[in-house]
Protein backbone atom coordinates (compact mmCIF):
# COMPACT_ATOMS: atom_id res chain seq x y z
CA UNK A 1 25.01 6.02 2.13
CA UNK A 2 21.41 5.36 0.56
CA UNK A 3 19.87 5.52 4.17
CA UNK A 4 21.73 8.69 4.98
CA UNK A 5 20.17 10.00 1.40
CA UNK A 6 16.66 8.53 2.26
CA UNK A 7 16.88 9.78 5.68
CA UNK A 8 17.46 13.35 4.68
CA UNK A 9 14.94 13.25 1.95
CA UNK A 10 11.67 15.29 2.55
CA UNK A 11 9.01 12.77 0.87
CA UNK A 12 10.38 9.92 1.96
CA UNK A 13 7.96 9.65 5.17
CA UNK A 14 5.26 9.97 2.60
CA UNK A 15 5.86 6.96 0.48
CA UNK A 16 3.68 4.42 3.32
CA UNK A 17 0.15 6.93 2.65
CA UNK A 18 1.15 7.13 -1.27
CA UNK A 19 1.95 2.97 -1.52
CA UNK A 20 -1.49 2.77 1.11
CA UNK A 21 -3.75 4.96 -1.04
CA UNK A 22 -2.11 4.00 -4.49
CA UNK A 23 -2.54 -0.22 -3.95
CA UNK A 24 -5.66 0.32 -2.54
CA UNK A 25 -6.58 2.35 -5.53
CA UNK A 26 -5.12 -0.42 -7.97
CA UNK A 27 -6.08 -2.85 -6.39
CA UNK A 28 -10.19 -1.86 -6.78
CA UNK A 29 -9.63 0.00 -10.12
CA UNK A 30 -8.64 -3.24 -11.24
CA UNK A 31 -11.29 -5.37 -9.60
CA UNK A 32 -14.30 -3.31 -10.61
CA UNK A 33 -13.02 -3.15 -14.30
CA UNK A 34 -12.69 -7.17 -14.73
CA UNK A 35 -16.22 -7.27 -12.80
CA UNK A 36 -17.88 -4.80 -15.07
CA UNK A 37 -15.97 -4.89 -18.80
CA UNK A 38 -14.63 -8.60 -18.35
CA UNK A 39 -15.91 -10.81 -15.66
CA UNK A 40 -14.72 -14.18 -17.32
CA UNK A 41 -11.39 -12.88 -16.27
CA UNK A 42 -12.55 -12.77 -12.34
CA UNK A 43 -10.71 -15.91 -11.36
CA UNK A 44 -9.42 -16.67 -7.80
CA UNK A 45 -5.43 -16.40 -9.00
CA UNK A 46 -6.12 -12.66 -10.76
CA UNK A 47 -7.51 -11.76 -7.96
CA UNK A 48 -4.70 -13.11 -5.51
CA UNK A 49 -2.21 -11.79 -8.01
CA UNK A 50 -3.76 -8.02 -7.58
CA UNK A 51 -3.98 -8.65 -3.87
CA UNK A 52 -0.39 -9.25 -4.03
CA UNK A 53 0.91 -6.27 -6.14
CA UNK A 54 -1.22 -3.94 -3.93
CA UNK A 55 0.55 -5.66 -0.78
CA UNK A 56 4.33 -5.58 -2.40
CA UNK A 57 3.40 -1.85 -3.24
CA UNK A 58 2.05 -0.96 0.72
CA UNK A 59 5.28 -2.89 1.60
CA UNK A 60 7.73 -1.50 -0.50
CA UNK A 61 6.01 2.35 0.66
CA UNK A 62 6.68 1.03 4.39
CA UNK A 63 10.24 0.39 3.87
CA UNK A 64 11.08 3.30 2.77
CA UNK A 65 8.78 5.09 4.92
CA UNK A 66 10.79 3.01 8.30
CA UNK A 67 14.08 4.41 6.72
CA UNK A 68 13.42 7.43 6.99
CA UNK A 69 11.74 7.41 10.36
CA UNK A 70 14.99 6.56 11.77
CA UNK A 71 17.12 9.93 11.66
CA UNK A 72 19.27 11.73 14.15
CA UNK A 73 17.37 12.82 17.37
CA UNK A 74 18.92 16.16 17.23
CA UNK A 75 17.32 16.95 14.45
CA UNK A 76 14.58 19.39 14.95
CA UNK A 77 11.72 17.91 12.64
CA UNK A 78 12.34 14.00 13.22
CA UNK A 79 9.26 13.72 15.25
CA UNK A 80 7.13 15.57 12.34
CA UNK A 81 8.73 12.51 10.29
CA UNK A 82 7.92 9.86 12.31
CA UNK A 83 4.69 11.42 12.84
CA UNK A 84 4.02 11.19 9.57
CA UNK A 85 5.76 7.98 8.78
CA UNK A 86 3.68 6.43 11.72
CA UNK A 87 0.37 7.90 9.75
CA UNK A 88 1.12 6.06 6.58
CA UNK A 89 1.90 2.99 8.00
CA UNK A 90 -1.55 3.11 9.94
CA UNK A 91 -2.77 3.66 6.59
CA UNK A 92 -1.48 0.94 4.81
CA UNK A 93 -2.68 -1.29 7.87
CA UNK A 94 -5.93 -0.52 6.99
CA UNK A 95 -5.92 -0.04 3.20
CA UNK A 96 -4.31 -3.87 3.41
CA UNK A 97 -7.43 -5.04 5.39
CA UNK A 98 -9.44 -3.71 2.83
CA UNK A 99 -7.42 -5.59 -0.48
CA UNK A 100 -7.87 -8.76 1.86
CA UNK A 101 -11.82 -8.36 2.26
CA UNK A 102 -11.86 -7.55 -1.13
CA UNK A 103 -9.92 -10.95 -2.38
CA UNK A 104 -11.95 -12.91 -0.33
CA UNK A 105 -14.99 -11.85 -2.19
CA UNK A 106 -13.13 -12.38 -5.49
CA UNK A 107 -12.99 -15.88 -3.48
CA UNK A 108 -16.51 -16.21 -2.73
CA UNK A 109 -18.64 -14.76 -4.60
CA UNK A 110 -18.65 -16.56 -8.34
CA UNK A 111 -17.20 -13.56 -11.29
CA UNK A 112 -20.22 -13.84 -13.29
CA UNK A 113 -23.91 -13.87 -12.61
């Protein structure tokens, strides 16, 4: 019943670019605040722990972005959605590259100078 509702729902093969663009955003919002306003707090588990979030959010955007992929081939618009669904989970490919460079310079590179 909840895929049949997700399925039929309009934004739902927008959640993987909104999860991609929103833990991406998070995920360096937070980063560059500790960096510039508290840079004690720059330790390697913070940052794995923001990295994670941001991944659990790109996943979670996925999920429900693969749900609703999968509809009825006679419907008229299904290729639109998985168009669409296929564009945000490109998206979140890449945005996750991007939280994983970015922890491995939390990693590397000491918090404070």
């Amino acid at each position: 019943m909840a895929v049949n509702a997700l399925a039929a729902s309009r934004a739902a093969p927008w959640a993987a670019l909104v999860a991609a663009l929103g833990g991406e955003a998070l995920h360096h919002q937070l980063l560059s605040d500790m960096l510039r306003f508290r840079c004690e707090a720059g330790s390697l588990a913070f940052g794995l722990g923001v990295a994670s979030v941001s991944w659990l959010l790109m996943a979670a955007g996925s999920g429900v972005s693969w749900l609703a992929a999968r509809g009825d081939l006679r419907d008229p618009h299904v290729q639109t959605r998985r168009f669409i669904a296929q564009l945000g989970w490109l998206a979140c490919a890449l945005c996750a590259i991007g939280v994983a460079w970015q922890t491995l310079a939390t990693w590397l590179v000491p918090p404070c100078p």
